[in-house]
Protein backbone atom coordinates (compact mmCIF):
# COMPACT_ATOMS: atom_id res chain seq x y z
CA UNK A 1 0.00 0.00 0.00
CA UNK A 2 2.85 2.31 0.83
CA UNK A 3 4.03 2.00 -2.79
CA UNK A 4 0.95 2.87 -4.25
CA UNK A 5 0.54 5.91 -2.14
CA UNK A 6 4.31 7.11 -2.93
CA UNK A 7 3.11 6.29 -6.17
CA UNK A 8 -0.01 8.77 -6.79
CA UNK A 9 1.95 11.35 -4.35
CA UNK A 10 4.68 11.62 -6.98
CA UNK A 11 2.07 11.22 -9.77
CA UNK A 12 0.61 14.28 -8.66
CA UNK A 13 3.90 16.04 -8.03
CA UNK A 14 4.27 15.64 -11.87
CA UNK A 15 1.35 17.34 -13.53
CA UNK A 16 0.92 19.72 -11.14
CA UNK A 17 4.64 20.90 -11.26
CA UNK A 18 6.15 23.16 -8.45
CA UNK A 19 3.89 22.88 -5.44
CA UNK A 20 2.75 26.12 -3.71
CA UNK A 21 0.33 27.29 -1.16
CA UNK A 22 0.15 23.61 -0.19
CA UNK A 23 -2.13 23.11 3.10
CA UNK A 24 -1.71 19.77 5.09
CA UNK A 25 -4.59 19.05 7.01
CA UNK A 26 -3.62 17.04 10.36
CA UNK A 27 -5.83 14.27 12.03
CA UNK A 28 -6.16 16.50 15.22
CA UNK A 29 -8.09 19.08 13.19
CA UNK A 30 -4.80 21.70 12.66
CA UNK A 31 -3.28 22.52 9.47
CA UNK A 32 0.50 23.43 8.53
CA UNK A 33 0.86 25.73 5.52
CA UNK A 34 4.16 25.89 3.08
CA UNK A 35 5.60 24.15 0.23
CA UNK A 36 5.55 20.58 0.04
CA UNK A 37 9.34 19.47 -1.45
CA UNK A 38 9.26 15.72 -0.88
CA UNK A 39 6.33 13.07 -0.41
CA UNK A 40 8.18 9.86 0.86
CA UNK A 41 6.09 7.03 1.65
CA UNK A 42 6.74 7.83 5.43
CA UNK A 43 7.11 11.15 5.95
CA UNK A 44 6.01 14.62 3.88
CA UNK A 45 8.93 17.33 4.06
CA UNK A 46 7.72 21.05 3.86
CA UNK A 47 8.77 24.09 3.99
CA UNK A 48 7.01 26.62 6.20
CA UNK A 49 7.07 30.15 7.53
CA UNK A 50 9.57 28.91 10.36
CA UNK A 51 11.56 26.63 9.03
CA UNK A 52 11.75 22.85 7.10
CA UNK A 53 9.33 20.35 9.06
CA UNK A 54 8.25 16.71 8.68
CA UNK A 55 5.08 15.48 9.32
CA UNK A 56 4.97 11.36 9.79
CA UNK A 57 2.51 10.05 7.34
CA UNK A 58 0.44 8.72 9.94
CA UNK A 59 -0.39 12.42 10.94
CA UNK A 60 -2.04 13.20 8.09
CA UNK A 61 -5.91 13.34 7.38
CA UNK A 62 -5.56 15.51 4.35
CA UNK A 63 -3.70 17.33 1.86
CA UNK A 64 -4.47 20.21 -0.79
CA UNK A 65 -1.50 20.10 -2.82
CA UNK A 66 -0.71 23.18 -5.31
CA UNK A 67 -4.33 24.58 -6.70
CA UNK A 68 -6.08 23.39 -4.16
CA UNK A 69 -6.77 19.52 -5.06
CA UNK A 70 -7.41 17.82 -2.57
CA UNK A 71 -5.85 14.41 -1.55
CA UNK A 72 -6.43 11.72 1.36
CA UNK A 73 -4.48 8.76 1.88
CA UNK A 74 -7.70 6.19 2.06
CA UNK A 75 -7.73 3.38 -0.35
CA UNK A 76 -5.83 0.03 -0.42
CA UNK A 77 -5.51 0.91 -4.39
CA UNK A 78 -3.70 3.90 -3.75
CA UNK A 79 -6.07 6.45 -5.82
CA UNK A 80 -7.01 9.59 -3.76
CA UNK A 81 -9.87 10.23 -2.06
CA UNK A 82 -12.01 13.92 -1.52
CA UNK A 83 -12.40 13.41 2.27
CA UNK A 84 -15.85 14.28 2.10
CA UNK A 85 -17.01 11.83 -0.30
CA UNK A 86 -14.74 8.81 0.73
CA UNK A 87 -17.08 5.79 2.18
CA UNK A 88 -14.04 3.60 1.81
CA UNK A 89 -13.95 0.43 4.71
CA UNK A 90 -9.50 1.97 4.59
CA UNK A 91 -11.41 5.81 4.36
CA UNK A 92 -10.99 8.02 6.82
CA UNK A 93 -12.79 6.96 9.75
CA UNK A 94 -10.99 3.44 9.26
CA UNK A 95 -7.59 5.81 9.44
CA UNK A 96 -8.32 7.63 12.10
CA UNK A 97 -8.75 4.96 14.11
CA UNK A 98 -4.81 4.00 13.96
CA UNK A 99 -3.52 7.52 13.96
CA UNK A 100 -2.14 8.95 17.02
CA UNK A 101 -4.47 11.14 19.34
CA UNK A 102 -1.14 13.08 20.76
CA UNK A 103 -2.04 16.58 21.35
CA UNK A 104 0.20 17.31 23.89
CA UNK A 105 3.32 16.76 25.81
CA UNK A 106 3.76 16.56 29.26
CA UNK A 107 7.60 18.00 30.50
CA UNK A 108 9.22 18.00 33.80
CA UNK A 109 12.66 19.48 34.00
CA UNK A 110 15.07 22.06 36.36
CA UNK A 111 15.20 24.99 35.92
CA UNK A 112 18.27 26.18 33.91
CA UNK A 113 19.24 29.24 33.25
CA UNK A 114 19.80 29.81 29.65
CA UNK A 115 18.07 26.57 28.79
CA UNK A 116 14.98 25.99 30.64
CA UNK A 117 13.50 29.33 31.57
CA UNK A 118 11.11 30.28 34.46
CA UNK A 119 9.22 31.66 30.94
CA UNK A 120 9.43 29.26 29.12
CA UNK A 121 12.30 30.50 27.19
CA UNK A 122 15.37 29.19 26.92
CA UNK A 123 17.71 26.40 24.07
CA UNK A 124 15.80 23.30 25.21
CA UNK A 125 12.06 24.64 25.40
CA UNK A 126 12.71 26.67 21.63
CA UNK A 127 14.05 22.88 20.35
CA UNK A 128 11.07 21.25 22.12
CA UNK A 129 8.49 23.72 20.53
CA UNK A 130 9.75 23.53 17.18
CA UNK A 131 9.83 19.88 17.18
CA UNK A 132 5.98 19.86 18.24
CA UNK A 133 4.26 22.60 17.83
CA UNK A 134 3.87 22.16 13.70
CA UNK A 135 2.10 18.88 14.69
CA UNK A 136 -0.36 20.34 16.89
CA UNK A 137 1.16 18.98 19.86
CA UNK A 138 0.98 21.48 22.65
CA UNK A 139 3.95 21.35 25.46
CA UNK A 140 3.74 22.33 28.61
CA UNK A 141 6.54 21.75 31.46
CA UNK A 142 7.01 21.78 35.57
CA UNK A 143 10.25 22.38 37.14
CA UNK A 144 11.57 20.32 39.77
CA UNK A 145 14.62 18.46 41.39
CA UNK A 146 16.70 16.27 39.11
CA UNK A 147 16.06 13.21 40.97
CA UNK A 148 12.48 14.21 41.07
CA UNK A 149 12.09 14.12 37.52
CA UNK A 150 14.02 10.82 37.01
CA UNK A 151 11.33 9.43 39.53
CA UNK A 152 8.38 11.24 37.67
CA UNK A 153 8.84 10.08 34.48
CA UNK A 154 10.01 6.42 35.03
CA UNK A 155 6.31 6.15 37.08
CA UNK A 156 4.75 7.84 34.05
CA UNK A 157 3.05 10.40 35.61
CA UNK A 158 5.20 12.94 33.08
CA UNK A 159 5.88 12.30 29.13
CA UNK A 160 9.53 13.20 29.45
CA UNK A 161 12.39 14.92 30.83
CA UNK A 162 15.34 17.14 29.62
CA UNK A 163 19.44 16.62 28.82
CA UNK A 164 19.38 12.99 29.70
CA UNK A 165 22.93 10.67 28.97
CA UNK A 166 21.67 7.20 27.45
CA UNK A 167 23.09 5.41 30.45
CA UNK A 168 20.90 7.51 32.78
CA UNK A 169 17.67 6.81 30.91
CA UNK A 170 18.58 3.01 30.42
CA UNK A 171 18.80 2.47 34.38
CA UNK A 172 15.43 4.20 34.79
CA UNK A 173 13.91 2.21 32.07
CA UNK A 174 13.33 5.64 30.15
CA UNK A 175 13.12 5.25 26.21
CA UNK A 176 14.88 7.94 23.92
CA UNK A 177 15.23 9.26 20.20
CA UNK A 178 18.23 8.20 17.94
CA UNK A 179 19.21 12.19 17.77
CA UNK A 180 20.32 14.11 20.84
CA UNK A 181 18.54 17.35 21.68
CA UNK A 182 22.38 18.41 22.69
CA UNK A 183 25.68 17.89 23.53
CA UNK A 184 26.62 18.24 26.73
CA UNK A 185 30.09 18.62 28.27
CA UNK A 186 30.94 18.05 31.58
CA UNK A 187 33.69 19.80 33.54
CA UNK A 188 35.24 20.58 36.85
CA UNK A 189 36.04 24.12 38.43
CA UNK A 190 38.40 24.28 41.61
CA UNK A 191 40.72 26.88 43.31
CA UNK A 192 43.83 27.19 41.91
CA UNK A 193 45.34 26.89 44.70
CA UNK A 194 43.60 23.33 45.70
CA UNK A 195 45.12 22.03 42.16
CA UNK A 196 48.51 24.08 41.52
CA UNK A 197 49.54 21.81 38.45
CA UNK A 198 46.16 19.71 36.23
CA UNK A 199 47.17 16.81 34.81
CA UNK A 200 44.44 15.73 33.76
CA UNK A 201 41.28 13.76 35.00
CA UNK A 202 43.47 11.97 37.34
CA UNK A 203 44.30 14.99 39.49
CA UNK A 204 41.14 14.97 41.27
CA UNK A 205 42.40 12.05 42.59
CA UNK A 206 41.79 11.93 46.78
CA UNK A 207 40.36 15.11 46.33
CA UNK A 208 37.10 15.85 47.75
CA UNK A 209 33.78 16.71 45.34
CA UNK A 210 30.69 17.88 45.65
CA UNK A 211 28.21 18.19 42.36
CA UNK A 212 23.86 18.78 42.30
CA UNK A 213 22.33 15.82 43.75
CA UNK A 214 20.99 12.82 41.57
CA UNK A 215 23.73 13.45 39.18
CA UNK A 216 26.13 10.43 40.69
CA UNK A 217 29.27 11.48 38.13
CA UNK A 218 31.02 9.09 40.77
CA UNK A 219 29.00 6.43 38.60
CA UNK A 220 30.21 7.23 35.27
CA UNK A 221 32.86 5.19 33.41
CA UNK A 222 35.28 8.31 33.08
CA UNK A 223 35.71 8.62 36.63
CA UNK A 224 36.19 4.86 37.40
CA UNK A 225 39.49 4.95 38.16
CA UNK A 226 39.21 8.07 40.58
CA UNK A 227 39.15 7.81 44.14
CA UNK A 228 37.42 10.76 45.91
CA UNK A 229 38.80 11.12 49.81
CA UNK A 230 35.23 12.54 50.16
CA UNK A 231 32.21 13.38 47.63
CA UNK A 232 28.62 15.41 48.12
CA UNK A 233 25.60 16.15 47.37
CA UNK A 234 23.61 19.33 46.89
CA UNK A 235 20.29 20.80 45.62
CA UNK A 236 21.46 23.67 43.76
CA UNK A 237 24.85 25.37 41.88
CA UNK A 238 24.78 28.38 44.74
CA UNK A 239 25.03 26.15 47.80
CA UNK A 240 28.10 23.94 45.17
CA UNK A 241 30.12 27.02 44.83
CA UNK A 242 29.42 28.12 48.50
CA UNK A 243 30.86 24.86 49.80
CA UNK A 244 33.79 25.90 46.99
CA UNK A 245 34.42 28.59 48.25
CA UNK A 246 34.73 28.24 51.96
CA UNK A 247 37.02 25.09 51.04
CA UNK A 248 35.12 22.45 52.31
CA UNK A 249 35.61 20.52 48.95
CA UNK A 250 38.39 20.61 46.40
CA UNK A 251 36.46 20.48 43.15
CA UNK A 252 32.47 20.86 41.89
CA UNK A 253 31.80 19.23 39.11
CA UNK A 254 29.17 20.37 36.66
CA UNK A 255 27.90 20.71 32.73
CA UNK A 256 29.99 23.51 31.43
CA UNK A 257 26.82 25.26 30.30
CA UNK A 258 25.82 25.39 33.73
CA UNK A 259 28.97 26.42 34.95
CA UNK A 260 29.64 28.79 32.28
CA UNK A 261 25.93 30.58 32.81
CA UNK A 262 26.33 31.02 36.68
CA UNK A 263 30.17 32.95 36.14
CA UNK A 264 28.83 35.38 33.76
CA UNK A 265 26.01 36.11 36.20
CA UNK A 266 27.87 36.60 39.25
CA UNK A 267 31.37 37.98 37.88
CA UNK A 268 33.45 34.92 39.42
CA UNK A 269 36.68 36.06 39.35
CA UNK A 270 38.49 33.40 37.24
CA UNK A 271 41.87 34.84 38.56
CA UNK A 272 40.84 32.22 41.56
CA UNK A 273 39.61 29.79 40.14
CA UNK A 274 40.58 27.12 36.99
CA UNK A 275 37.69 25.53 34.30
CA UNK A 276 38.70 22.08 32.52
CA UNK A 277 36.24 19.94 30.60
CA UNK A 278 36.43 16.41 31.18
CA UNK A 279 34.36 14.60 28.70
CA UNK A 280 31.24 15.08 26.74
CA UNK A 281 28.31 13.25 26.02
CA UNK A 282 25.09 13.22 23.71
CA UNK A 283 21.80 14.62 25.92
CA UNK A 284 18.28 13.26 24.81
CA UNK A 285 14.85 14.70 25.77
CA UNK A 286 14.46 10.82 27.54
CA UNK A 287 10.48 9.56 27.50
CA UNK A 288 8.32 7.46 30.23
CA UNK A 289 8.29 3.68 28.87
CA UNK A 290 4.92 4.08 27.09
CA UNK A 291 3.52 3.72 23.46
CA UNK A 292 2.42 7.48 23.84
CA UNK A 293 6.29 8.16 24.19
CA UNK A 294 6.84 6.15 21.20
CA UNK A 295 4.67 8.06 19.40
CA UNK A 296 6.42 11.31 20.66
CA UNK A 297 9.81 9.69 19.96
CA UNK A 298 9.00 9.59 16.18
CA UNK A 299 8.20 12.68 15.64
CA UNK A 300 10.92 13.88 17.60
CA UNK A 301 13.55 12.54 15.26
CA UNK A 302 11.40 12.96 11.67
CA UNK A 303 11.13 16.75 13.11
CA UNK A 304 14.82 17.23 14.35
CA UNK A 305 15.84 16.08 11.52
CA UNK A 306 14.34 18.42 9.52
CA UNK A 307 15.30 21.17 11.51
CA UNK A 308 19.29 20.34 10.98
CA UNK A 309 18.60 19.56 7.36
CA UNK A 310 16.79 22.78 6.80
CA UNK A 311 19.84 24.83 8.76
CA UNK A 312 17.28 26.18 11.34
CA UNK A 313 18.72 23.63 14.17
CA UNK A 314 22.27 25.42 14.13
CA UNK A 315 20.49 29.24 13.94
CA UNK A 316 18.45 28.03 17.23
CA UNK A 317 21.76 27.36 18.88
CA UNK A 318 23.34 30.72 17.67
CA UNK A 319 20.59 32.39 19.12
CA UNK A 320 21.40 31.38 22.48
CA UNK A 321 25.02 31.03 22.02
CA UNK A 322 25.91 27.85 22.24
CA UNK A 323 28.56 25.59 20.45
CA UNK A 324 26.70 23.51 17.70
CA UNK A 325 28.16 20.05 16.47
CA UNK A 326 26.59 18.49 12.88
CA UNK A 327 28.39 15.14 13.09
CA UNK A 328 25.70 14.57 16.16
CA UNK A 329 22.67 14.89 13.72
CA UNK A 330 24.14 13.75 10.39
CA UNK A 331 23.07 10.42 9.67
């Protein structure tokens, strides 16, 4: 069936030519306006006001393609349908019946500054809307605790949670995309004087650390090999740097964005203090196990794709000045 569909997709593609004011109509009711470029037999590829999106097949109730002719993907034969006249047992109603009902997403995540705004604002929310709000998927988010969200989401009582390393998600039975939302690096700021000389990973070494609790970097196959005389944890990056500061631990370890965000906003002296990245790691938006999450997951990567393909992905990132890596996304 897919073939035939592909098939009188590109059939109409042909006579009517270049595509313009195209309208898909989605199975929630909303509509995304553009120029249709490529009708696959999974996905459509458009290009709208804000950017290159794809809409998953499955999304679809209707299309009017060019000069407004209308098309629906309803008969085993392939030939399209007016939705209004269709009576088809594969017609619409049939379809609807296996198309996702997602209309919205359900976020819990800190607060980061930077990334995951009080309003909304922020790198991760602007990636998260622009992944779902062409499909009608509305997204709304609660802030809380890092540990608190790990437990939220793994008991399903939230859709999914921000910045989360593979290995995290796999020990809380979380489910994620094949393409990050980011790259995150994770580093280590100490006095100069507690480290006169870095060598290296291995000079934190019988030092003592603190870092924000739930994130257990003493668990993580970089720092196997280190022994920590003494390690911490707190609920937020003040209280870290307080305990830095009065020298009741050697080094706080933290993602560099985080680290990086907090200096610029309270004009640390750097003269004091020294900044070394220690590894990096992809960072998914990581799901509750649940086939509404696999759903979500879908579109997540059709629609991020798009976004890195279309160049808007990278300009997102230069907004908020941060580093952007291709490889990550290229396929």
């Amino acid at each position: 069936m897919k073939f035939f569909l592909a098939a009188i997709l590109v059939t109409l593609c042909f006579f009517l030519g270049p595509l313009s004011a195209d309208e898909i109509i989605l199975n929630n009711g909303d509509y995304v306006r553009g120029n249709v470029v490529e009708l696959g037999e999974e996905d459509v590829r458009m290009i709208t006001a804000s950017g290159e999106i794809i809409i998953p097949r499955n999304r679809v109730a209707s299309a009017f393609l060019g000069e407004e002719i209308p098309f629906v993907s309803s008969r085993e034969d392939g030939i399209g349908n007016n939705l209004e006249n269709s009576t088809s047992a594969h017609g619409p109603e049939a379809m609807a019946e296996t198309v996702s009902s997602v209309t919205k997403i359900e976020i819990i995540t800190p607060q980061w500054e930077g990334q995951t705004n009080e309003d909304g604002t922020g790198l991760f929310f602007e990636i998260i809307r622009r992944v779902y709000d062409p499909m009608g998927i509305k997204v709304a988010y609660l802030f809380a605790p890092w540990k608190r969200c790990q437990t939220t989401v793994t008991s399903k009582d939230a859709d999914a949670m921000l910045c989360v390393w593979q290995i995290d998600a796999q020990r809380e039975n979380q489910l994620i995309p094949h393409y990050p939302m980011y790259v995150e690096h994770t580093a280590v700021i100490f006095k100069r004087v507690s480290i006169p000389s870095w060598q290296g990973i291995h000079s934190m070494d019988l030092k003592r650390a603190v870092w924000l609790r739930g994130y257990d970097y003493h668990t993580y196959e970089p720092l196997r090999n280190i022994r920590f005389s003494k390690w911490h944890e707190v609920d937020s990056h003040e209280n870290a740097w307080r305990q830095l500061n009065l020298d009741r631990f050697d080094v706080y370890l933290e993602a560099l964005i985080d680290l990086e965000q907090y200096i610029k906003q309270n004009a640390i002296d750097m003269g004091l203090y020294r900044k070394e990245i220690l590894w990096s790691e992809k960072a998914y938006i990581s799901f509750s196990n649940s086939e509404t999450s696999r759903e979500l997951i879908r579109i997540f990567d059709g629609q991020i794709l798009g976004l890195f393909r279309s160049g808007e992905l990278e300009k997102i990132y230069q907004k908020w000045d941060q580093p952007f890596y291709p490889e990550y996304w290229e396929e």
